[in-house]
Protein backbone atom coordinates (compact mmCIF):
# COMPACT_ATOMS: atom_id res chain seq x y z
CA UNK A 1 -2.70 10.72 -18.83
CA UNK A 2 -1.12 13.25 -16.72
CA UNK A 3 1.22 15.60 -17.51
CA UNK A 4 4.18 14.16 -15.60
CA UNK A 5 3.18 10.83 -17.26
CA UNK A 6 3.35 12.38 -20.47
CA UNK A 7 6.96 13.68 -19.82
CA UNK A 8 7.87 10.04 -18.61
CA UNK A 9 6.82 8.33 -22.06
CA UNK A 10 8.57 11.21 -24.07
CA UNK A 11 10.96 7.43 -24.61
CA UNK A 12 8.82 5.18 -23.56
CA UNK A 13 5.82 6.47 -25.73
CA UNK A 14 2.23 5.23 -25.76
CA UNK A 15 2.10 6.08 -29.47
CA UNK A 16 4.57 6.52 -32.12
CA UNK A 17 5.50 7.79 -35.62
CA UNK A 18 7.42 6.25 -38.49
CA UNK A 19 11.45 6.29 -38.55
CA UNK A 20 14.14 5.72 -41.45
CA UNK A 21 14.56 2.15 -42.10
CA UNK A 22 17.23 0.47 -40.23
CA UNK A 23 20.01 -1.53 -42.38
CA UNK A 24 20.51 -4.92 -41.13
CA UNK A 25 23.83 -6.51 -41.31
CA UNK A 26 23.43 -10.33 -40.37
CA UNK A 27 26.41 -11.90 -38.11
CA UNK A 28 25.93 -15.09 -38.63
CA UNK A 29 24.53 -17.57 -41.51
CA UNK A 30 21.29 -19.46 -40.17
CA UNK A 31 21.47 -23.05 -41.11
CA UNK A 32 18.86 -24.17 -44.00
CA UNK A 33 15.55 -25.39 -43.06
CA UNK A 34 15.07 -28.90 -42.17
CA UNK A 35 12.27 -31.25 -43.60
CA UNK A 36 10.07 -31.35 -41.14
CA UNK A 37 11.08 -28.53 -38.92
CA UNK A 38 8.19 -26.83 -36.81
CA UNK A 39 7.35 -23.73 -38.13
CA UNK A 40 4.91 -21.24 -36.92
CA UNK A 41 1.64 -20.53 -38.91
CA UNK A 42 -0.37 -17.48 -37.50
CA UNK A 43 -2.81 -17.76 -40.03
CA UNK A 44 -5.26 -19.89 -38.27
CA UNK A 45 -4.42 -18.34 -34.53
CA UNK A 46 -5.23 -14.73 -36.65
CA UNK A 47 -8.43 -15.66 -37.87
CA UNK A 48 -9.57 -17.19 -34.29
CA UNK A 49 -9.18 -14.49 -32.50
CA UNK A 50 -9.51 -11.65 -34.84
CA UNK A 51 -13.05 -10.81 -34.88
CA UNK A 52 -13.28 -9.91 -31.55
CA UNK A 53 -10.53 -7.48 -31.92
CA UNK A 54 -11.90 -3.78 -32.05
CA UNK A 55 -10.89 -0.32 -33.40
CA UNK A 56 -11.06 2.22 -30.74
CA UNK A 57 -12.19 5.64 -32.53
CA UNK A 58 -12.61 8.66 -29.85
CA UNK A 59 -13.51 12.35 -29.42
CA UNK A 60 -12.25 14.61 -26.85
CA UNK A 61 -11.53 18.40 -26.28
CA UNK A 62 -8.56 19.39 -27.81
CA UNK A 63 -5.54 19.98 -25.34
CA UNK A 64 -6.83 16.80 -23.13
CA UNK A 65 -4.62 13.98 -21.65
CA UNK A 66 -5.38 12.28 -24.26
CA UNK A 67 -3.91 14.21 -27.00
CA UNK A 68 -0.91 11.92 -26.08
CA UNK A 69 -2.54 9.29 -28.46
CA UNK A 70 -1.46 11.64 -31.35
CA UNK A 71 1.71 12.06 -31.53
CA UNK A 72 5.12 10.29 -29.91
CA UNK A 73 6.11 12.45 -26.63
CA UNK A 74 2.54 13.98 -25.88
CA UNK A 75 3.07 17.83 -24.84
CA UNK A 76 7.19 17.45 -25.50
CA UNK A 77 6.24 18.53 -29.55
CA UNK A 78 6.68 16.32 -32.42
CA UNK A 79 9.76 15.71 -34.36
CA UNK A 80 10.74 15.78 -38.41
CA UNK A 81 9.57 12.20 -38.13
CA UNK A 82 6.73 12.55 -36.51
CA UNK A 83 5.74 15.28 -38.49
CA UNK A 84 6.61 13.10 -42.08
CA UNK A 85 4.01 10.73 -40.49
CA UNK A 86 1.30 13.16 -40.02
CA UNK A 87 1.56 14.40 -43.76
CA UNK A 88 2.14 10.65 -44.96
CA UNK A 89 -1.47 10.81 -42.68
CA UNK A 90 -2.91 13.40 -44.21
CA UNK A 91 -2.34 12.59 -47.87
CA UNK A 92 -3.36 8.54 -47.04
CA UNK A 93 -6.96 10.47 -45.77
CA UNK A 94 -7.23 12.54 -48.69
CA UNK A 95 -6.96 9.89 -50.94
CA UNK A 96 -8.39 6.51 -49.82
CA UNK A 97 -11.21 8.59 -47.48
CA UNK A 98 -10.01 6.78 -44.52
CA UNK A 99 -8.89 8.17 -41.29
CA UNK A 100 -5.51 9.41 -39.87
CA UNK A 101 -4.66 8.39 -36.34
CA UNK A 102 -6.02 12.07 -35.22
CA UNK A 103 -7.43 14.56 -36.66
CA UNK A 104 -8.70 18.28 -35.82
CA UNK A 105 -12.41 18.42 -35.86
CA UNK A 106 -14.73 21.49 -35.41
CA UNK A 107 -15.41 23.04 -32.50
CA UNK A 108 -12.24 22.54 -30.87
CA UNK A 109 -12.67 18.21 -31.16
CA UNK A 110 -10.05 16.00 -31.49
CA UNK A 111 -10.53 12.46 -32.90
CA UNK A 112 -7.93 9.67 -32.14
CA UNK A 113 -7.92 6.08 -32.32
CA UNK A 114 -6.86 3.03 -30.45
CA UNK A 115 -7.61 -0.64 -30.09
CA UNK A 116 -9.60 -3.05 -27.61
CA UNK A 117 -10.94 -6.27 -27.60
CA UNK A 118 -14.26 -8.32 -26.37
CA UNK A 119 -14.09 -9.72 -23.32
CA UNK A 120 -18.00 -10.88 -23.37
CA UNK A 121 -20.89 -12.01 -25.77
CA UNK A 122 -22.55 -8.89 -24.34
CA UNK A 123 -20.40 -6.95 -25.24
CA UNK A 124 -17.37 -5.89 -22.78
CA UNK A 125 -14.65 -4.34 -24.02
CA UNK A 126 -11.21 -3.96 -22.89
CA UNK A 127 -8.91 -1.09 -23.45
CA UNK A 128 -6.13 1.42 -22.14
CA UNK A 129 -7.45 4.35 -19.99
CA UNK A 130 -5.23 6.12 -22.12
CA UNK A 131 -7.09 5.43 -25.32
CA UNK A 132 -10.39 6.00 -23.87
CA UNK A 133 -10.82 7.17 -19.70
CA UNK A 134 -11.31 10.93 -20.66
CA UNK A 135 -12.99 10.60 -23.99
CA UNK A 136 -16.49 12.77 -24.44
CA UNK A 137 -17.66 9.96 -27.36
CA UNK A 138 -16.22 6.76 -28.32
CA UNK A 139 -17.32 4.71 -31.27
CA UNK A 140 -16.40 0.90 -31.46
CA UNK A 141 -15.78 -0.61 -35.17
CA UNK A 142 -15.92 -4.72 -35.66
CA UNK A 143 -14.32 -6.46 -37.83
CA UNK A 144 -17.29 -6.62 -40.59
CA UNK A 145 -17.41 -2.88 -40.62
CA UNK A 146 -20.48 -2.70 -38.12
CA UNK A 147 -19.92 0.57 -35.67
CA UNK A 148 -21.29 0.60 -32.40
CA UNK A 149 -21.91 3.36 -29.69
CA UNK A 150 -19.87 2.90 -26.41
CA UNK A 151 -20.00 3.71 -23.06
CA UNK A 152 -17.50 3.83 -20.18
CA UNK A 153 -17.88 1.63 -17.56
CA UNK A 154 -14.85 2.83 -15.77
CA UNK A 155 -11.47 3.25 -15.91
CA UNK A 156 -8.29 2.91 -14.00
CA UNK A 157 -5.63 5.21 -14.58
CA UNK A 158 -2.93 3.73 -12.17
CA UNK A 159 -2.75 0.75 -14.23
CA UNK A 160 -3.84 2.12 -17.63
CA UNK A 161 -7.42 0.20 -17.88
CA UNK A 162 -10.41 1.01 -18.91
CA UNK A 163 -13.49 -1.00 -19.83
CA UNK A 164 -16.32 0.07 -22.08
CA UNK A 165 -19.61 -1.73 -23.25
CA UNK A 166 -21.31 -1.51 -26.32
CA UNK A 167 -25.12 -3.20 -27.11
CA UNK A 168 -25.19 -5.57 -29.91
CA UNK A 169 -28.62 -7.64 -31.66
CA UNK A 170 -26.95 -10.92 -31.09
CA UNK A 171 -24.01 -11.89 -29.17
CA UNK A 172 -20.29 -10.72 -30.27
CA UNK A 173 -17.15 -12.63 -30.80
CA UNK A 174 -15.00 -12.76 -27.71
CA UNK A 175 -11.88 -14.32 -26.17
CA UNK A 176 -10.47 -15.14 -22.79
CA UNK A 177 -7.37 -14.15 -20.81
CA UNK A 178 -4.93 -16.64 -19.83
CA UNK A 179 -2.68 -16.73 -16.63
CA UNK A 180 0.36 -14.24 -17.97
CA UNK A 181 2.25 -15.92 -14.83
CA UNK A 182 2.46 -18.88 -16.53
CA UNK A 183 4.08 -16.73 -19.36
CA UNK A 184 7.92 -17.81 -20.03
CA UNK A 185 10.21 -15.89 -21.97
CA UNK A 186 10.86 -16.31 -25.69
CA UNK A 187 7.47 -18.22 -26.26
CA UNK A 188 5.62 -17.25 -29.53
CA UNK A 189 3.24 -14.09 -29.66
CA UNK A 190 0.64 -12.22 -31.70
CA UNK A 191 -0.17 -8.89 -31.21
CA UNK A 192 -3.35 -7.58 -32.66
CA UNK A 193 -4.22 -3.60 -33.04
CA UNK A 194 -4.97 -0.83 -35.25
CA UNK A 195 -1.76 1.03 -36.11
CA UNK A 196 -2.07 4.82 -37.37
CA UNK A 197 -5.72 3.49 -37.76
CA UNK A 198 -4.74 1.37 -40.42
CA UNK A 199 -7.30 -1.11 -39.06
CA UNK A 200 -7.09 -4.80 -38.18
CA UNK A 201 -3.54 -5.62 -38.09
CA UNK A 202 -1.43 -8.65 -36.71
CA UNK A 203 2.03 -8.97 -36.04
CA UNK A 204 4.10 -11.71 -34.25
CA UNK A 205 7.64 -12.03 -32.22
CA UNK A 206 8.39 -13.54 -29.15
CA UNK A 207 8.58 -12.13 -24.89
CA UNK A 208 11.51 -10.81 -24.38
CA UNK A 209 11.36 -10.58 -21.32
CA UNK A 210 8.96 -10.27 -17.95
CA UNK A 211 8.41 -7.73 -15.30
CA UNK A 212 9.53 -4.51 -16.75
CA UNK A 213 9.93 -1.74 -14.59
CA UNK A 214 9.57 1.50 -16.93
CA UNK A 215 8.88 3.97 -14.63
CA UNK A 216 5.06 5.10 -15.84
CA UNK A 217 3.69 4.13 -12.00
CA UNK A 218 3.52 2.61 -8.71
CA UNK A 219 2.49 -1.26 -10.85
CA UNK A 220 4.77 -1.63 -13.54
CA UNK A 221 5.65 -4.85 -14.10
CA UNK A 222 4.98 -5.40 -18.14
CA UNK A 223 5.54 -7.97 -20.39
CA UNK A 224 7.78 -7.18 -23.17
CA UNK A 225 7.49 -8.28 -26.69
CA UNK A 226 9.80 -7.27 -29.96
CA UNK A 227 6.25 -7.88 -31.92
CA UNK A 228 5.69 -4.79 -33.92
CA UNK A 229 3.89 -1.90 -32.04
CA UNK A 230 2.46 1.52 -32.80
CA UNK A 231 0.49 4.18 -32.52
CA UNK A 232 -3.06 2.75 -32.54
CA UNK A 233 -1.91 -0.61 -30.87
CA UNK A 234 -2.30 0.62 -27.90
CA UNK A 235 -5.17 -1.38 -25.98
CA UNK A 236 -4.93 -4.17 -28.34
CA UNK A 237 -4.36 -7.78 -26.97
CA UNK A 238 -1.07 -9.55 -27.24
CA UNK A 239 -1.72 -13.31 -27.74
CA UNK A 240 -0.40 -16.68 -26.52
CA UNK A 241 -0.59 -19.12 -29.07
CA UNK A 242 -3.40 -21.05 -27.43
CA UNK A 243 -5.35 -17.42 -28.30
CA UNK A 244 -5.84 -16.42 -25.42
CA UNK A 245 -5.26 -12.85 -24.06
CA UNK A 246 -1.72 -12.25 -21.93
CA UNK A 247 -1.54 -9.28 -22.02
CA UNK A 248 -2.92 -5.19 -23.07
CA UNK A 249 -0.43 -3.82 -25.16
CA UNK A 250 0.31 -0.17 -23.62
CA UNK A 251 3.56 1.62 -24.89
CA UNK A 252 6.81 1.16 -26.79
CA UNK A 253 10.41 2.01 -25.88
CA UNK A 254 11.04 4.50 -28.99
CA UNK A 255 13.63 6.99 -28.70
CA UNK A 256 12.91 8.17 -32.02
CA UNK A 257 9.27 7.43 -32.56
CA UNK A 258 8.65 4.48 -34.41
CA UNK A 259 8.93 0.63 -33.25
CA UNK A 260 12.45 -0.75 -32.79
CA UNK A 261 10.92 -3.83 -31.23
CA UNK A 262 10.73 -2.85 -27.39
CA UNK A 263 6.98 -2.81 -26.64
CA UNK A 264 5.20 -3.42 -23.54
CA UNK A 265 1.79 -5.30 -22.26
CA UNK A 266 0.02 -4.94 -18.74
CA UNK A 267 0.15 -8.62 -17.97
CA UNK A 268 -3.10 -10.44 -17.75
CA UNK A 269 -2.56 -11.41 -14.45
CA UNK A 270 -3.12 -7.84 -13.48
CA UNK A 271 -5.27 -6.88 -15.70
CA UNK A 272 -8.21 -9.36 -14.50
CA UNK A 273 -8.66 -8.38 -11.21
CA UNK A 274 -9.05 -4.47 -12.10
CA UNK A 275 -11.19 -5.36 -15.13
CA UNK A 276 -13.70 -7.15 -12.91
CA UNK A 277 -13.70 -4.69 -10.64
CA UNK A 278 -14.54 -1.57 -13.21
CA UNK A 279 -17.08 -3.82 -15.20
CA UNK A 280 -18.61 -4.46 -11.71
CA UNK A 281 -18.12 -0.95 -9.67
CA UNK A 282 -16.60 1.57 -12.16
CA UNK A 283 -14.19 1.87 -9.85
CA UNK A 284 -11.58 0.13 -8.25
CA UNK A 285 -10.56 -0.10 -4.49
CA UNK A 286 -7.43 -1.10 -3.21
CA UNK A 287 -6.03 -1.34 0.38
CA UNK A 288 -4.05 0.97 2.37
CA UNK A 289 -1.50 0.77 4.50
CA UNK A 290 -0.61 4.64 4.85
CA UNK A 291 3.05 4.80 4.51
CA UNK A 292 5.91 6.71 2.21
CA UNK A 293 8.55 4.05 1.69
CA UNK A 294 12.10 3.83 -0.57
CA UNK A 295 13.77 1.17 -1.58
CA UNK A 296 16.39 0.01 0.64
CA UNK A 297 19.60 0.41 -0.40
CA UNK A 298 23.26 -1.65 0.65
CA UNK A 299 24.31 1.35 2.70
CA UNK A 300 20.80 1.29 4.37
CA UNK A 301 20.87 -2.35 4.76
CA UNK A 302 24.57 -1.85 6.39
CA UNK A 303 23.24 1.26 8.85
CA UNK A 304 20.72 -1.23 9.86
CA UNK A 305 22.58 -4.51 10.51
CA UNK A 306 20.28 -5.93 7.57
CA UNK A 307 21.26 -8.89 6.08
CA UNK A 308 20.61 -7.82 2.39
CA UNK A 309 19.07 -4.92 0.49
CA UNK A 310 15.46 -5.97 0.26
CA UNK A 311 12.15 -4.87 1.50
CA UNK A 312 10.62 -1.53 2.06
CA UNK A 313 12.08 1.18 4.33
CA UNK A 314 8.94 3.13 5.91
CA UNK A 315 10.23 6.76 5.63
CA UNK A 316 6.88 8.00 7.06
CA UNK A 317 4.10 6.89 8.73
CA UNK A 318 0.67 8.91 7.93
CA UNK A 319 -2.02 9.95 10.72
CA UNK A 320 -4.70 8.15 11.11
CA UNK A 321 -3.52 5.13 9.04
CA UNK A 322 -4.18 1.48 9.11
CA UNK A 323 -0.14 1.22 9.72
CA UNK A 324 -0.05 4.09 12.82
CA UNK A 325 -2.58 1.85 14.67
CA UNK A 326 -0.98 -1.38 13.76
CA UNK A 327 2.09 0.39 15.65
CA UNK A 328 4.56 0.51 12.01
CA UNK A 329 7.21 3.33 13.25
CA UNK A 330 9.15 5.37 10.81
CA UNK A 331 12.38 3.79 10.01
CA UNK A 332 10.87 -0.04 10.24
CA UNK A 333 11.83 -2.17 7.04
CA UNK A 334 8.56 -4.03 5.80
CA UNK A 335 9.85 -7.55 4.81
CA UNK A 336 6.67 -9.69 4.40
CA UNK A 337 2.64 -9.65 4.05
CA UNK A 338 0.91 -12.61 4.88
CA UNK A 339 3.70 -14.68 4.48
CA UNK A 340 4.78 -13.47 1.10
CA UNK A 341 8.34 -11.80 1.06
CA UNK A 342 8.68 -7.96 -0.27
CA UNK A 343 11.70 -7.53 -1.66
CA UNK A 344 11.28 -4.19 -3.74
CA UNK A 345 8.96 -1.35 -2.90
CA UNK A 346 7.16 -2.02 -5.75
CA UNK A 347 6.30 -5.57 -4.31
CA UNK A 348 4.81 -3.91 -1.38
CA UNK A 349 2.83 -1.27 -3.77
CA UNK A 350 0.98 -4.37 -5.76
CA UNK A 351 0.55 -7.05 -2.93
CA UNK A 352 -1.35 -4.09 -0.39
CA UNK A 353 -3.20 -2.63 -3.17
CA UNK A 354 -4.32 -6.37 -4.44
CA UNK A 355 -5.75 -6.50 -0.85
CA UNK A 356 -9.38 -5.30 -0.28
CA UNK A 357 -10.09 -2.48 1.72
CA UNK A 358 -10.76 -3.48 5.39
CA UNK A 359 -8.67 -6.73 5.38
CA UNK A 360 -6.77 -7.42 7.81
CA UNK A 361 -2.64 -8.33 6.66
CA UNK A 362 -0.10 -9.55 8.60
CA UNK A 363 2.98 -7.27 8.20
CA UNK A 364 6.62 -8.97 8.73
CA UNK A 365 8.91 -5.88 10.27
CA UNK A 366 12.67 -5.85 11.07
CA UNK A 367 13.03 -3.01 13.93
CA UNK A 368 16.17 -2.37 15.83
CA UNK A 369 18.41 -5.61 14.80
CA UNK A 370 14.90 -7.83 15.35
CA UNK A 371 12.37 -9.50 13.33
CA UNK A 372 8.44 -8.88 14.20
CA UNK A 373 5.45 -8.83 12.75
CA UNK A 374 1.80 -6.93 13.60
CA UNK A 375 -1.37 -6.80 11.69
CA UNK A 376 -2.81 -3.85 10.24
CA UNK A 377 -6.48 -3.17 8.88
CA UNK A 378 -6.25 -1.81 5.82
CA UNK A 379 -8.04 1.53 4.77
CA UNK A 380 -9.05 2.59 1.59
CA UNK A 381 -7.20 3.67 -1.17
CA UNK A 382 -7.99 7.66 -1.25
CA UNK A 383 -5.38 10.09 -2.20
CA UNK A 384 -3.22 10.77 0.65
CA UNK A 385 -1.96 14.72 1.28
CA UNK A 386 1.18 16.12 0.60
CA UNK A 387 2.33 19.06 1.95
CA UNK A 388 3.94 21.57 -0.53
CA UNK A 389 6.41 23.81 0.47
CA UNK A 390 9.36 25.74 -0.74
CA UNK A 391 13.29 25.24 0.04
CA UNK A 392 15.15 28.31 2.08
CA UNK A 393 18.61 28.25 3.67
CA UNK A 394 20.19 30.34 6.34
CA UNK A 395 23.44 31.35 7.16
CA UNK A 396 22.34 31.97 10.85
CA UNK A 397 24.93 29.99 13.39
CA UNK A 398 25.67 27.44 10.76
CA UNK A 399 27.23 23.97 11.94
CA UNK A 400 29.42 21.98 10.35
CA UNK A 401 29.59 18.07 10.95
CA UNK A 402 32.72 17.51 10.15
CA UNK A 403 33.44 15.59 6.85
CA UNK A 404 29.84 14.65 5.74
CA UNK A 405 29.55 17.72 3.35
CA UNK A 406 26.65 19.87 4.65
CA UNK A 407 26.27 22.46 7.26
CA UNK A 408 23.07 22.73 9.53
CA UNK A 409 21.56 25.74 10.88
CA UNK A 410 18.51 26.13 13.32
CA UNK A 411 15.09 26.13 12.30
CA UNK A 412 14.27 30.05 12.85
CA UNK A 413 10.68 31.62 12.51
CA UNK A 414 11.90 33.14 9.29
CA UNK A 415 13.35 29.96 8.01
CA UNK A 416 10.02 28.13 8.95
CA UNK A 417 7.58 30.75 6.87
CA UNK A 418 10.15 30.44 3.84
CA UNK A 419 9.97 26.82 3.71
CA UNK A 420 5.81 26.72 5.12
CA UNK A 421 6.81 24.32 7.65
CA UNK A 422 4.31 23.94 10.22
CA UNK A 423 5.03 24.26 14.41
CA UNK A 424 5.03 20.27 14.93
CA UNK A 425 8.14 19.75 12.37
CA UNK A 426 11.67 20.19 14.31
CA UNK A 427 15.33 19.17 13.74
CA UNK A 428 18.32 20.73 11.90
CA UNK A 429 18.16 22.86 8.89
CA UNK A 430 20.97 22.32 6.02
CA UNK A 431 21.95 25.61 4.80
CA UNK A 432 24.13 24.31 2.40
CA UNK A 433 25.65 21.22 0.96
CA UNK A 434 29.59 21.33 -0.43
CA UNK A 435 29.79 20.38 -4.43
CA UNK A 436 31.15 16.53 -4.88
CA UNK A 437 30.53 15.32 -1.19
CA UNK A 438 29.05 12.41 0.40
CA UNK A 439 25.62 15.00 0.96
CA UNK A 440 25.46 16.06 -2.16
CA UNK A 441 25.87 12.16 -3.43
CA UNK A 442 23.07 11.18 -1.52
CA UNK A 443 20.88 13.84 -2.70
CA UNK A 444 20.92 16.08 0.10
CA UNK A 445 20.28 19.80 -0.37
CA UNK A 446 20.10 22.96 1.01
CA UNK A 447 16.26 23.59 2.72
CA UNK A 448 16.27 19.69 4.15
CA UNK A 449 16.04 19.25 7.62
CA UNK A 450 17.32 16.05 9.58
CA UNK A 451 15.21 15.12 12.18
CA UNK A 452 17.25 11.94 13.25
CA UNK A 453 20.30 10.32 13.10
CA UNK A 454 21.10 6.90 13.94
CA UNK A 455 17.82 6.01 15.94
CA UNK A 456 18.31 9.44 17.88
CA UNK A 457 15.89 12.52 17.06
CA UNK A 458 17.62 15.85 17.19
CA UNK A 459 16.20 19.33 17.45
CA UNK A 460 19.43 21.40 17.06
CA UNK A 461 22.43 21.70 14.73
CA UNK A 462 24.13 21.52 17.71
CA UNK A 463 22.13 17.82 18.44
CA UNK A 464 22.90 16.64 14.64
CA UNK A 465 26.45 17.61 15.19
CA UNK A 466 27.26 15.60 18.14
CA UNK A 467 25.36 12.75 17.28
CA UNK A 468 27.00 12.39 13.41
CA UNK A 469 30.55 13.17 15.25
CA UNK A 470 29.50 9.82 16.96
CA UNK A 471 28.71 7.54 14.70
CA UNK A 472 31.60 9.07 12.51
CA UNK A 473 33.87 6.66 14.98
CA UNK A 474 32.28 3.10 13.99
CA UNK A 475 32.87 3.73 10.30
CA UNK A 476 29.86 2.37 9.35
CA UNK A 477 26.78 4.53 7.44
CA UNK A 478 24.67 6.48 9.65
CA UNK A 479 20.97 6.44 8.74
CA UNK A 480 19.59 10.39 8.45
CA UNK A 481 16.02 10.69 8.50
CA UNK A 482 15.49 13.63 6.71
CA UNK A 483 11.72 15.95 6.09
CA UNK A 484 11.78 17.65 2.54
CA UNK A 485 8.66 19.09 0.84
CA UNK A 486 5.79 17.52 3.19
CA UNK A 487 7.86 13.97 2.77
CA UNK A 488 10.40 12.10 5.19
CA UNK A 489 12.55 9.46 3.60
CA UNK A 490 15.67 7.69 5.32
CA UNK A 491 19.61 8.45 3.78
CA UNK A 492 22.18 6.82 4.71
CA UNK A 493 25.57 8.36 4.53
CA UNK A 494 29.64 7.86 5.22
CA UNK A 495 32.04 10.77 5.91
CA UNK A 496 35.12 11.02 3.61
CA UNK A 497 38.06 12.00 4.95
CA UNK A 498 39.00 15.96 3.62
């Protein structure tokens, strides 16, 4: 887990503590039971699938990523909650000889526990990067008490994965995943994990819903359950009630730290496809187009005569990238694939990194009031550069365009060494944006520079000026194509009358 990650699930937490039970006051009545009403019994579904559920013990250095496992927050700090559940730990150690969820160790070691579950006779596991992807040991415990050595296979953190494989005399208890696209919401589900290593534990609810976006990375799109989930669950399978795996439980909504009945699981349908690939490689490739991209909002979608706010604005194009010799231009809107329609930039994200390195995609573009499409070989998915530089204003023959809320300034020597840009960047330099205006709305800011408006590039303030003054007059939003820290995205923005 990275740091930034860590900040992100400060809510939406990959491991919890206990809270204050909630009172529940009931609205309505529920109707007695009718003879002969279905009812669910887990028992059976429990003890099918059970024994191939695992406990997930680790050791790492203390201060890794993966001291996120032990408390809720990671590096935020704990809370009086958190810190109840740590004693409540502590004393449960002490006195039944049993582990805590984690635990100092000597030497600077750290021990902390998760979940997975057997994918193969052999002996493939499944489990959260998270739980395992930067551990030094790992240690797998069965359901009959047998313990079993590890090793990483690989791991994916993108997508929170990891696989591991353990050797066993004779052949292990596994299960199967299931098609989580098949998955409807509020059908029955089990989860299965080891909370605040508690050890084999099963809890049931419904999904609540499908295709969660909670901001953790570029392939979000969870399942969410209100079964119970906590610290130690993570990694653990959530259940269909045919038993088969839809999804890897991963992290829970928890404002306070324990479960309030918002988790969320990596859908299987995901999952397989990575899984295969790190049991196979150790790694896993995806395609690449080589663009930055933002959604496209309605004021975008107006600037550009688009019929609706869908698809995937290409802020940037990179050098040397599958999408700069398949011709994609800065400013295109990516609306297809092969045939399949991106509507969100996330879309876009999953369906090019789904695609295998060196394929060839056909890429649906709308460019300049027009529809067209070019193919693009994809690259590999390698970790593209980003320039890092610093923001700087000037109050050097400022410029201001009128009513947009920003003045412009040129791009001097001195303001290029403040803000590290290099000789090949040009266009107008904000020097300040006015509190409350249609700039500052946008989330413009002093140090930006616009290097087009409309479909026009401009080099001056003087440029920027006269080109905003113009499309001022067909009171519509014009599109700014603005360079900030090493990145380009596209804003659109309407004057307000002062």
């Amino acid at each position: 887990m990275t740091k930034t990650r860590s900040r992100i699930f400060a809510a939406l937490a990959l491991t919890t503590a206990l809270t204050a039970p909630a009172v529940i006051v009931p609205l309505l009545t529920a109707p007695p039971a009718v003879a002969g009403e279905a009812t669910h019994d887990f028992a059976d579904l429990a003890a099918k699938v059970t024994p191939a559920v695992v406990n997930v013990q680790v050791t790492m250095k203390a201060g890794s990523d993966n001291d996120e496992m032990k408390m809720s927050g990671g590096d935020e700090g704990g809370n009086s909650a958190q810190q109840q559940m740590e004693e409540f730990m502590r004393q449960f150690a002490e006195r039944f000889g049993q582990q805590g969820h984690a635990q100092k160790m000597p030497s600077q070691k750290v021990q902390a526990v998760g979940t997975g579950f057997i994918i193969d006779p052999s002996g493939v596991i499944v489990t959260n990067f998270h739980v395992a992807g930067k551990a030094d040991s790992i240690t797998v415990t069965m359901q009959d008490g047998r313990k079993l050595t590890a090793k990483l296979l690989g791991g994916d953190e993108k997508t929170d994965l990891a696989v591991l494989k353990v050797k066993s005399d004779k052949p292990l208890p596994y299960v199967e995943f299931d098609d989580s696209n098949k998955v409807r919401v509020g059908q029955s589900v089990m989860a299965v994990g080891n909370p605040f290593g508690l050890g084999g534990t099963v809890t049931t609810g419904i999904v609540s819903a499908r295709g969660r976006d909670i901001q953790s990375g570029p392939f979000d799109d969870y399942i969410q359950t209100d079964a119970a989930i906590n610290r130690g669950n993570s990694g653990g399978p959530l259940f269909d009630m045919d038993g088969k795996v839809i999804g890897i439980n991963t992290a829970i909504f928890s404002p306070s730290g324990g479960s309030i009945g918002l988790g969320f699981a990596i859908p299987s349908s995901m999952a397989q496809s990575v899984v295969a690939q790190l049991k196979d490689h150790g790694r896993v490739e995806r395609g690449l187009l080589g663009v930055q991209i933002q959604p496209v909002t309605d004021e975008i979608a107006d600037s550009l005569s688009l019929g609706s706010a869908s698809g995937a604005l290409v802020a940037q194009v990179e050098p040397d990238s599958a999408a700069l010799k398949a011709g994609i231009q800065s400013g295109d809107v990516i609306k297809s694939v092969d045939g399949k329609t991106i509507p969100t930039v996330r879309d876009l994200t999953r369906t090019i990194a789904e695609a295998q390195p060196g394929s060839t995609v056909k890429v649906g573009l709308w460019r300049d009031g027009k529809d067209m499409t070019v193919e693009a070989k994809l690259g590999d998915s390698s970790p593209l550069h980003k320039a890092k530089a610093e923001k700087a204003s000037t109050d050097e023959d400022k410029v201001s365009p009128g009513s947009f809320g920003f003045s412009l300034a040129p791009l001097t020597p001195d303001a290029r060494q403040e803000l590290g840009l290099k000789d090949g960047v040009n266009g107008a330099l904000i020097a300040g944006v006015t509190p409350g205006s249609p700039a500052e709305e946008q989330g413009l800011r002093a140090g930006d520079v616009i290097q087009q408006v409309g479909h026009d590039t401009v080099n001056s303030p003087q440029a920027a000026a006269a080109k905003l003054k113009d499309a001022k007059e067909t009171k519509k939003p014009v599109l700014l194509k603005v360079f900030r820290e090493g990145m380009t995205r596209f804003v659109a923005i309407s004057p307000r009358a002062a």
